[in-house]
C-alpha atoms as a PDB file:
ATOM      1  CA  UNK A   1     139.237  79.656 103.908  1.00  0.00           C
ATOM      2  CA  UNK A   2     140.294  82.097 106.907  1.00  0.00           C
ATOM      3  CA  UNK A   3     137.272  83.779 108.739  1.00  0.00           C
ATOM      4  CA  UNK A   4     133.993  84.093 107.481  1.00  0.00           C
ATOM      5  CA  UNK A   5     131.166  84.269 104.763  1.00  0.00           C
ATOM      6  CA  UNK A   6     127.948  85.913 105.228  1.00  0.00           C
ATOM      7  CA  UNK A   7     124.683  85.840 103.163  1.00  0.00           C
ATOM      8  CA  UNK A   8     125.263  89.592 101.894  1.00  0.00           C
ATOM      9  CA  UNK A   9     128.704  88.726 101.104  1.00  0.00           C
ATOM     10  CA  UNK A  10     128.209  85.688  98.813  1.00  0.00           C
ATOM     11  CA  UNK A  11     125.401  87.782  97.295  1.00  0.00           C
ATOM     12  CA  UNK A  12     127.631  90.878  96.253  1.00  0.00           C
ATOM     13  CA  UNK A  13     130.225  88.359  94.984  1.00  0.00           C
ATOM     14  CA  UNK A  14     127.323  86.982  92.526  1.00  0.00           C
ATOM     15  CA  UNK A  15     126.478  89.910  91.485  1.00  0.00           C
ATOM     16  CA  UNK A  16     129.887  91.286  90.602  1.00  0.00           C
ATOM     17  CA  UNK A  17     132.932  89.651  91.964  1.00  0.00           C
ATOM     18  CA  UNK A  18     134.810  93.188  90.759  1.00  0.00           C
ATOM     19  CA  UNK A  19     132.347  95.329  93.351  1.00  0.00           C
ATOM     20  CA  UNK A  20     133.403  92.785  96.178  1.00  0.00           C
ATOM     21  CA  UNK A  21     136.949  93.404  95.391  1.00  0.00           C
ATOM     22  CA  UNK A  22     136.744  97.062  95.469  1.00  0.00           C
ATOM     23  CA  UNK A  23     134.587  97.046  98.763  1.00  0.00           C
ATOM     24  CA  UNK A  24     135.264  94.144 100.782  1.00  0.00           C
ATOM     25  CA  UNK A  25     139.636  93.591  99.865  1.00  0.00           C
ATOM     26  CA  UNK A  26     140.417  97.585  99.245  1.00  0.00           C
ATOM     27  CA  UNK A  27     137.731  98.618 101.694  1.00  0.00           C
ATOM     28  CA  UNK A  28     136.408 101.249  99.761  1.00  0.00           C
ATOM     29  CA  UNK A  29     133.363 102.797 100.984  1.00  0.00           C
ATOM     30  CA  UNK A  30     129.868 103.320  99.687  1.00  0.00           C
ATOM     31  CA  UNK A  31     127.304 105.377 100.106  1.00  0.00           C
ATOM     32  CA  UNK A  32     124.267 103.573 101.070  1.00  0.00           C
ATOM     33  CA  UNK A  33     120.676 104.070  99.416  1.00  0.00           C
ATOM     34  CA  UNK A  34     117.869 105.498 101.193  1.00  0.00           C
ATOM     35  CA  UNK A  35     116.312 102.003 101.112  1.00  0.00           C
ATOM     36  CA  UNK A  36     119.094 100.394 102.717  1.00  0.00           C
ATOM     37  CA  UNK A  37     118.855 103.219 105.433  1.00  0.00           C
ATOM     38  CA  UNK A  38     114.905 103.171 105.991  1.00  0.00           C
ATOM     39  CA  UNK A  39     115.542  99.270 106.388  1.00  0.00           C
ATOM     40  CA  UNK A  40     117.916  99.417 109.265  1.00  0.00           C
ATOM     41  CA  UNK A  41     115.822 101.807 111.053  1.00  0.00           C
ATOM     42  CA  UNK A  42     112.391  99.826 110.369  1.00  0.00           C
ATOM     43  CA  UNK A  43     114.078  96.769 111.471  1.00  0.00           C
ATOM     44  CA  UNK A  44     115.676  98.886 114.484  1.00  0.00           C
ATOM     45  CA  UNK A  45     112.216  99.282 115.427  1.00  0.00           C
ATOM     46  CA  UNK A  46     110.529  96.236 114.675  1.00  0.00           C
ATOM     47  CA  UNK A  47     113.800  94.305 117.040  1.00  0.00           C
ATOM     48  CA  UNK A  48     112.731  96.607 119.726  1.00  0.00           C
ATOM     49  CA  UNK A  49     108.971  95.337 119.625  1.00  0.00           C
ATOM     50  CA  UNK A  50     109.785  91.882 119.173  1.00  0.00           C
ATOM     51  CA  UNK A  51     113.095  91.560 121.754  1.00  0.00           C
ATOM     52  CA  UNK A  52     109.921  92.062 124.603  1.00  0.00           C
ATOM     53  CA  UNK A  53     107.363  90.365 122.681  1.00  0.00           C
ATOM     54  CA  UNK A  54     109.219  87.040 123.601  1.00  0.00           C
ATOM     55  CA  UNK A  55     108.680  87.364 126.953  1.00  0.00           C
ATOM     56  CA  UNK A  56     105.367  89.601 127.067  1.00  0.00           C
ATOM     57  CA  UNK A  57     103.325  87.989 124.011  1.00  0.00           C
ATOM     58  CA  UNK A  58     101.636  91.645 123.837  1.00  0.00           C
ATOM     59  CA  UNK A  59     103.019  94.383 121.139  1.00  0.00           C
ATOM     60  CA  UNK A  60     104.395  97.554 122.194  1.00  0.00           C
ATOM     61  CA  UNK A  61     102.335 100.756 121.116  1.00  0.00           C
ATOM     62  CA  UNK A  62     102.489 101.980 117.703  1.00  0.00           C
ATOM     63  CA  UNK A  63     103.932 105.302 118.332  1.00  0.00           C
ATOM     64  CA  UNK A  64     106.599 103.781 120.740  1.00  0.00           C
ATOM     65  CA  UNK A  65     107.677 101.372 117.941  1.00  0.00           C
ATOM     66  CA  UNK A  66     107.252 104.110 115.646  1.00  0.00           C
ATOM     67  CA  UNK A  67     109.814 106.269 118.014  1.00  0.00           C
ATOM     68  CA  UNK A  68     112.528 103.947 118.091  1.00  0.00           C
ATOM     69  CA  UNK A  69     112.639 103.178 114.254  1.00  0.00           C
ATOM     70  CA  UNK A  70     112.676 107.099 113.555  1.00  0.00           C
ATOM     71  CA  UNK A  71     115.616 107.646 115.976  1.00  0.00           C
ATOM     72  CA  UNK A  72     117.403 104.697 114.614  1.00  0.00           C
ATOM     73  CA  UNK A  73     117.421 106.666 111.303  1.00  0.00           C
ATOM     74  CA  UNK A  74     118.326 109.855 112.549  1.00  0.00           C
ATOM     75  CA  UNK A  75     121.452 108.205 113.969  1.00  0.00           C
ATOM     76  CA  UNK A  76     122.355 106.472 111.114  1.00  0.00           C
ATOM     77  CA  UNK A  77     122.032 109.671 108.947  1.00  0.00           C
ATOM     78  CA  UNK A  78     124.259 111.122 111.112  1.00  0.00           C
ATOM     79  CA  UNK A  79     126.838 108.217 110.647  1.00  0.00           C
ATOM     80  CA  UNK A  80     126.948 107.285 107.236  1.00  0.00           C
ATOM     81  CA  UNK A  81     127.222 108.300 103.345  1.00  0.00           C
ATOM     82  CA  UNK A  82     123.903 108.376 101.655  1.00  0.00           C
ATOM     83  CA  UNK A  83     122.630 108.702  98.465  1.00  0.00           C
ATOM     84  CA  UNK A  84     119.838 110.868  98.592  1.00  0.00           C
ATOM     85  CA  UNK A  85     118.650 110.537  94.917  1.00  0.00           C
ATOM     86  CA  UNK A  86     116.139 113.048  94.431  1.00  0.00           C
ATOM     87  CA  UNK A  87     115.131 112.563  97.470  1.00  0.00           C
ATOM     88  CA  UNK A  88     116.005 114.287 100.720  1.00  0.00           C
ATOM     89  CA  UNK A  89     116.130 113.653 104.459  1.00  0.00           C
ATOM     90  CA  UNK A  90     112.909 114.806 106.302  1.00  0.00           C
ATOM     91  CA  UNK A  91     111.210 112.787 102.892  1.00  0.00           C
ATOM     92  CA  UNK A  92     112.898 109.423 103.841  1.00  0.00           C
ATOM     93  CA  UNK A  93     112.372 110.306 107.749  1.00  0.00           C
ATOM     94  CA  UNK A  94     108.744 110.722 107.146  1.00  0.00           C
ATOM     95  CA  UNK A  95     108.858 106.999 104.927  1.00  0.00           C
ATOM     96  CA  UNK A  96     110.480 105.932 107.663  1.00  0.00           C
ATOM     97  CA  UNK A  97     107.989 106.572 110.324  1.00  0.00           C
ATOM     98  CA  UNK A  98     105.016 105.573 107.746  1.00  0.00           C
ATOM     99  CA  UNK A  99     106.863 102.035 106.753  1.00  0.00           C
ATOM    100  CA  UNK A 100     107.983 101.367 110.622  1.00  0.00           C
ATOM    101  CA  UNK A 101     104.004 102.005 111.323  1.00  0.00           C
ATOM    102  CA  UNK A 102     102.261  99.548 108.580  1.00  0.00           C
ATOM    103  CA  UNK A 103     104.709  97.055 109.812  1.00  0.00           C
ATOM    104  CA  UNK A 104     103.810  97.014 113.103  1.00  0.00           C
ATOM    105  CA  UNK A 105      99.850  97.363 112.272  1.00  0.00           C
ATOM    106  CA  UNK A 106     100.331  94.842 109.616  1.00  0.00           C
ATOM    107  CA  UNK A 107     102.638  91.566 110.058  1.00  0.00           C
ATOM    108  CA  UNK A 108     104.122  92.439 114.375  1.00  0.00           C
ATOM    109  CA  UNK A 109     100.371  91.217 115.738  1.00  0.00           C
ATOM    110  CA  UNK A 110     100.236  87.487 113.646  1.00  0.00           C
ATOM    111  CA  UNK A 111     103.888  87.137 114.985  1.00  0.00           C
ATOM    112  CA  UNK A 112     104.692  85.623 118.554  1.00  0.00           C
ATOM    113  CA  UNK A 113     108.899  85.516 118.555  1.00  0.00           C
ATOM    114  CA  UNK A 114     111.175  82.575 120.192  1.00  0.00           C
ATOM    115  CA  UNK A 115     114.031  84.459 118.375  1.00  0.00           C
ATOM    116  CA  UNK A 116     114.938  87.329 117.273  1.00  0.00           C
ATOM    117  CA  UNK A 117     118.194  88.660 115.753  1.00  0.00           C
ATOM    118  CA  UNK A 118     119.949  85.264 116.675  1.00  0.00           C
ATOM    119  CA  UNK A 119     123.526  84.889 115.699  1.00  0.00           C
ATOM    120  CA  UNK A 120     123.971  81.649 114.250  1.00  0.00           C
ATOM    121  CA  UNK A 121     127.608  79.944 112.356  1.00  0.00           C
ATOM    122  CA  UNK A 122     127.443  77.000 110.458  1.00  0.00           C
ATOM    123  CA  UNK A 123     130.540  75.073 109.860  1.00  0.00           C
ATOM    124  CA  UNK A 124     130.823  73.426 106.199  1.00  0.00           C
ATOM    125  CA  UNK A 125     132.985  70.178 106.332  1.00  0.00           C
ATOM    126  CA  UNK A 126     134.372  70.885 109.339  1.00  0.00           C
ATOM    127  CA  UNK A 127     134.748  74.475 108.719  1.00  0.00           C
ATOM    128  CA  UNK A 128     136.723  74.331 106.047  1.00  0.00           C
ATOM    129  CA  UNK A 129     134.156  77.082 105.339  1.00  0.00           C
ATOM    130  CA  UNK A 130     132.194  79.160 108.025  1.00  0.00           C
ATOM    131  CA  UNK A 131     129.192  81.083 107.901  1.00  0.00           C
ATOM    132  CA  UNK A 132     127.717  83.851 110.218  1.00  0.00           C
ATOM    133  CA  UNK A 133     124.535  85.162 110.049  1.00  0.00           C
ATOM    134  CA  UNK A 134     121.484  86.201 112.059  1.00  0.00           C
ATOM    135  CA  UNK A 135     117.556  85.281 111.668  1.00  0.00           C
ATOM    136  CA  UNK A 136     115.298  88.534 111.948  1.00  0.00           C
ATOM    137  CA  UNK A 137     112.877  86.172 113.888  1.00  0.00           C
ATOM    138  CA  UNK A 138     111.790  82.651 114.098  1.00  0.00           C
ATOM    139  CA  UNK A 139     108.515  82.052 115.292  1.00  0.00           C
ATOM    140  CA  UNK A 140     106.989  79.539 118.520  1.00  0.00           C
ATOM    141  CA  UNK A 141     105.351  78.043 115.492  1.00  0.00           C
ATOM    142  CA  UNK A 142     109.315  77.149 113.781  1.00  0.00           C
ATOM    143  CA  UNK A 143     108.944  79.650 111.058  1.00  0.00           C
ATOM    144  CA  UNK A 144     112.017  81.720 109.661  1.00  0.00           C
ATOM    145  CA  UNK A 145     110.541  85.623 108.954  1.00  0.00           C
ATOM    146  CA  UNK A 146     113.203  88.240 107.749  1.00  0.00           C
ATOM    147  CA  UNK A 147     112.696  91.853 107.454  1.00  0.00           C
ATOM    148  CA  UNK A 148     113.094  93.754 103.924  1.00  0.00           C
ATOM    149  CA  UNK A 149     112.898  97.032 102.956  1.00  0.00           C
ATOM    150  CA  UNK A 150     112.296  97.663  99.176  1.00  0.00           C
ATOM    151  CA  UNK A 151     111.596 100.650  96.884  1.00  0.00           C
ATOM    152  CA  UNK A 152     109.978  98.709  94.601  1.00  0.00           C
ATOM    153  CA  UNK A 153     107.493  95.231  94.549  1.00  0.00           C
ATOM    154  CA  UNK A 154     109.122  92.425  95.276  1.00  0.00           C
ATOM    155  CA  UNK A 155     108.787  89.954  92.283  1.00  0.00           C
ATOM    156  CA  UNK A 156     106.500  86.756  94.015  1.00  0.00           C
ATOM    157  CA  UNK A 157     108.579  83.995  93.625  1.00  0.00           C
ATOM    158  CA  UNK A 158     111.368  86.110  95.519  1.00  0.00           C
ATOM    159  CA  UNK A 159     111.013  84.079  98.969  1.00  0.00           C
ATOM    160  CA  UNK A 160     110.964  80.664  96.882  1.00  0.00           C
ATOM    161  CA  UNK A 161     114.474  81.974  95.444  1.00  0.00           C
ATOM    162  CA  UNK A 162     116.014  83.747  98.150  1.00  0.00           C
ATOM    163  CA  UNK A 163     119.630  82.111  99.131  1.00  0.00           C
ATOM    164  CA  UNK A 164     119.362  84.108 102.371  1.00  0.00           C
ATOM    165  CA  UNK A 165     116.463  81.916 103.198  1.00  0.00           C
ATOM    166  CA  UNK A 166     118.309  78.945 102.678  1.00  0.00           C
ATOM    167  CA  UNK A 167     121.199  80.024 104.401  1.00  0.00           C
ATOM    168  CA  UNK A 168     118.868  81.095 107.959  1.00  0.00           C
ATOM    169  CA  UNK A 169     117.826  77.024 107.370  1.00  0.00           C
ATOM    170  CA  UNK A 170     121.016  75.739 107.441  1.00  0.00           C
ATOM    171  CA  UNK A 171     121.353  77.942 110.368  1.00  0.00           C
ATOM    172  CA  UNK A 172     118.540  76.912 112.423  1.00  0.00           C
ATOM    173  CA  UNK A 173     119.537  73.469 115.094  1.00  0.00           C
ATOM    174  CA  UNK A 174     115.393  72.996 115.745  1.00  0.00           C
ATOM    175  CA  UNK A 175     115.144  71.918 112.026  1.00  0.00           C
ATOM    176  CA  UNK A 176     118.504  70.513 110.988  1.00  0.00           C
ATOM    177  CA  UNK A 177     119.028  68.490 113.854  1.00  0.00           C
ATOM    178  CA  UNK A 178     115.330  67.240 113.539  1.00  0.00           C
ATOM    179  CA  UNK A 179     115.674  63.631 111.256  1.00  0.00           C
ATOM    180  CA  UNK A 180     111.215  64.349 111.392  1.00  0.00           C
ATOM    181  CA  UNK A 181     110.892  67.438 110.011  1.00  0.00           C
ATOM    182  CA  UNK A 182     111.000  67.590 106.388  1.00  0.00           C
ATOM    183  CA  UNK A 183     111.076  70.923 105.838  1.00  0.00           C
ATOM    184  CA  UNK A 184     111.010  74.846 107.472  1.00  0.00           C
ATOM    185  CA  UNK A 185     108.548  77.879 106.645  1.00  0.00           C
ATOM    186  CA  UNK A 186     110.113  80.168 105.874  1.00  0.00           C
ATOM    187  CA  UNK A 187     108.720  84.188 104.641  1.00  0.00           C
ATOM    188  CA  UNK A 188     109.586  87.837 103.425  1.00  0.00           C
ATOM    189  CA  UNK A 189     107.763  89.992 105.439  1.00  0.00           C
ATOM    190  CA  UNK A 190     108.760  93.292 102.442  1.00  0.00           C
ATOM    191  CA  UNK A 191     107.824  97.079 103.241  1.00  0.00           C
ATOM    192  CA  UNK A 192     107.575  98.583 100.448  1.00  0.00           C
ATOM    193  CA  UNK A 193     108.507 102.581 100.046  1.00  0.00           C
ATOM    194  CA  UNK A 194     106.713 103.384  96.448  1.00  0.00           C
ATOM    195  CA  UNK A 195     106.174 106.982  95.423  1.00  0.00           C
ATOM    196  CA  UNK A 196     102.183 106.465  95.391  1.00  0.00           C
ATOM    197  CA  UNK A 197     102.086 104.217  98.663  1.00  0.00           C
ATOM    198  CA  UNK A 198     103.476 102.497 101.281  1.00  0.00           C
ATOM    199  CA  UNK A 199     102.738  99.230 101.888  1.00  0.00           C
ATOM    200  CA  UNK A 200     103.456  95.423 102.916  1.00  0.00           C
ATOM    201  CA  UNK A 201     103.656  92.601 100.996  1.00  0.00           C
ATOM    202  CA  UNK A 202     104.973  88.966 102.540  1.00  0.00           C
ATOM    203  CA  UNK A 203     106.008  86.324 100.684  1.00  0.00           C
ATOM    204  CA  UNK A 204     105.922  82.699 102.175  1.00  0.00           C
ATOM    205  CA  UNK A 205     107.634  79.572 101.196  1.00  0.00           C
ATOM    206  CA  UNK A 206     109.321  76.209 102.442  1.00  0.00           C
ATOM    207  CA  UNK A 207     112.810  74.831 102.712  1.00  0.00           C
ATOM    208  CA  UNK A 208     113.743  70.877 102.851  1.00  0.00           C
ATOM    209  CA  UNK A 209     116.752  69.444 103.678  1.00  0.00           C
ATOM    210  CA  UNK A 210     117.357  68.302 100.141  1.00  0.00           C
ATOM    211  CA  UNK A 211     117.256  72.265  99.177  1.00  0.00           C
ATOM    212  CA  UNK A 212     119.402  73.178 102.126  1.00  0.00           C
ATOM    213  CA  UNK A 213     122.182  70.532 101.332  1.00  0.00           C
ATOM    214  CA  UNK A 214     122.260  71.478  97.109  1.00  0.00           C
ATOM    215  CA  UNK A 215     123.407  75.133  98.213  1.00  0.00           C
ATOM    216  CA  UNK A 216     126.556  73.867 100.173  1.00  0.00           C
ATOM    217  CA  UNK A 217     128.849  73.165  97.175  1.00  0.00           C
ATOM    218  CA  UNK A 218     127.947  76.488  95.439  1.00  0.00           C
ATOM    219  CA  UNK A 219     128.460  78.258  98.730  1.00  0.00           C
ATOM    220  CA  UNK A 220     132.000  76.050  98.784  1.00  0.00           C
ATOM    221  CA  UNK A 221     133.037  77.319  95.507  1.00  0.00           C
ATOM    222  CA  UNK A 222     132.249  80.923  96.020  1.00  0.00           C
ATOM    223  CA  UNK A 223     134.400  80.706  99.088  1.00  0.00           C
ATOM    224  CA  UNK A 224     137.156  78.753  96.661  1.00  0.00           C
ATOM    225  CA  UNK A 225     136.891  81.706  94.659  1.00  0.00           C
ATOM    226  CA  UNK A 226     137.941  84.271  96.830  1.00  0.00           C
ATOM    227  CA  UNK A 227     140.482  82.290  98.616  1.00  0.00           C
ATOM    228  CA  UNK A 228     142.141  82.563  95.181  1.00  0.00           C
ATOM    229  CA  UNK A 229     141.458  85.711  94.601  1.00  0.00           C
ATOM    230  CA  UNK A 230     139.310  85.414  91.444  1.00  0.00           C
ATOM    231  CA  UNK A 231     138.098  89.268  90.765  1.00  0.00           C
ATOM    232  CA  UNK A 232     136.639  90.500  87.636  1.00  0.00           C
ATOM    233  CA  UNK A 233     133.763  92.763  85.953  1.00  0.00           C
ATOM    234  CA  UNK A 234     130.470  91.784  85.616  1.00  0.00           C
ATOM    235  CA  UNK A 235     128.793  93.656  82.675  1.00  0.00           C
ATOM    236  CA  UNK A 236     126.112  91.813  82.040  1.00  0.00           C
ATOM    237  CA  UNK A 237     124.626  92.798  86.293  1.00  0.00           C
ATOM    238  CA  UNK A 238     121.907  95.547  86.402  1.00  0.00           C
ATOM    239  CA  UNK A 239     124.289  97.241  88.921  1.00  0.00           C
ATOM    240  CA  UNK A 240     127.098  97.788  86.316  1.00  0.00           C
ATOM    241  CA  UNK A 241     127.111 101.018  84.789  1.00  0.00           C
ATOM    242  CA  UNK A 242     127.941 104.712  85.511  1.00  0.00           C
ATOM    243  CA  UNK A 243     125.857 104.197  88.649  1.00  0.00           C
ATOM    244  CA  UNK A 244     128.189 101.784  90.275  1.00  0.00           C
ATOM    245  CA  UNK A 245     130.364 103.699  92.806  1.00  0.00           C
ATOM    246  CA  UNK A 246     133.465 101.583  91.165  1.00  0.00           C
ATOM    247  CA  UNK A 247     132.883 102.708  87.715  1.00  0.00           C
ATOM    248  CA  UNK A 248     135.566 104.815  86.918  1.00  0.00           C
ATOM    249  CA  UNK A 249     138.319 102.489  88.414  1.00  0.00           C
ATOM    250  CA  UNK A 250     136.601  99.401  86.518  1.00  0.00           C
ATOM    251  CA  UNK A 251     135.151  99.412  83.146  1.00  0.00           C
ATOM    252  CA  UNK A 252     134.817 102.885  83.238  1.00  0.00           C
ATOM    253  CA  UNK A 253     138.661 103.070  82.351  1.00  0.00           C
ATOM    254  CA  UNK A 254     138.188 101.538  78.652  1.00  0.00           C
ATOM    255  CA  UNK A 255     140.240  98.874  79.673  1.00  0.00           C
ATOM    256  CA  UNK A 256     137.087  96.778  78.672  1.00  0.00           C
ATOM    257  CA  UNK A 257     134.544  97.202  76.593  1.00  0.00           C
END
């Protein structure tokens, strides 16, 4: 396979090979939710903190932090299509600024960063299939930490599940390369943007070798598939339906049922 596969790619495939088509072949575009948006910006913020916090070992004030993650979203406002819901934008600013804050008060102080949004490509037999992707943070203590927004609780065994976890352990040399270590820790560090409260919720787990290596051929085969160009409707994802921006060019045109 030509180029490259990322995490978020392999992920919209799964959950509708059809939506991947649409977006990532025709290049039609979205617009984005305002979790997606407040995530960028918290992250925007928490990067900033963390990108000194290698060399400093002290956190950067709240309101500075704070700052950086609300201009971050003001920016991207500007840029992009969103879908406001019944929302609007001085609401999602305002979550912004609150979720950026409990962040940094919350998970930034037990955190001391080697790396932080570090590119990393893995080459699968010989790169016969390449990956990209980046790691939020790893810790001096060898633990992978990625950043999620969410609008909702994440379920608990998400970080035990999470393929994007696996993926940033493939991608890390310290632990592959390492015949001693038989595993990573690896953790969901969530803010979440719920209409009573705002708050943080991380979820920890582990990733061995033997874990890492079972996710190659699946990641092989997705790849496979879209070499070949295997496309087609997923109606049994929560994201088909009227809501899906693709709706009316898919299923939508009762050419399936």
């Amino acid at each position: 396979m030509t180029g490259h596969l990322s995490y978020s790619q392999i992920s919209e495939y799964m959950r509708c090979s059809m939506y991947y088509y649409y977006h990532r072949i025709m290049g039609k575009r979205i617009p984005l939710s305002t979790a997606f948006l407040n995530g960028r910006a918290v992250h925007k913020g928490a990067e900033y903190n963390y990108d000194q916090k290698v060399e400093s070992r002290t956190d950067l004030s709240l309101s500075t932090v704070q700052e950086v993650a609300v201009t971050a979203f003001e920016q991207e406002a500007e840029q992009i299509e969103v879908d406001w819901g019944d929302s609007n934008k001085a609401k999602e600013k305002d979550a912004t600024a609150a979720l950026s804050g409990i962040y940094h008060q919350h998970v930034a102080p037990a955190i001391q960063p080697v790396l932080v949004e570090s590119e990393f490509n893995i080459a699968i037999d010989g790169g016969e299939v390449n990956i990209l992707g980046y790691h939020d943070v790893v810790t001096e203590l060898g633990q992978i930490r990625d950043i999620k927004t969410a609008s909702r609780t994440p379920a608990p065994d998400e970080a035990h599940k999470s393929l994007q976890l696996t993926i940033q352990a493939m991608g890390l040399p310290a632990f592959m390369n390492d015949e001693s270590a038989e595993y990573v820790d690896v953790a969901l560090d969530y803010t979440v943007n719920l209409k009573t409260q705002k708050k943080v919720v991380t979820l920890a787990s582990r990733r061995t070798k033997e874990e890492v290596e079972a996710t190659i051929p699946f990641i092989k085969n997705v790849a496979k598939s879209i070499e070949h160009e295997l496309f087609y409707p997923n109606p049994g994802s929560w994201m088909c339906g009227k809501t899906c921006p693709f709706w009316s060019e898919c299923l939508g045109k009762g050419k399936l049922v």
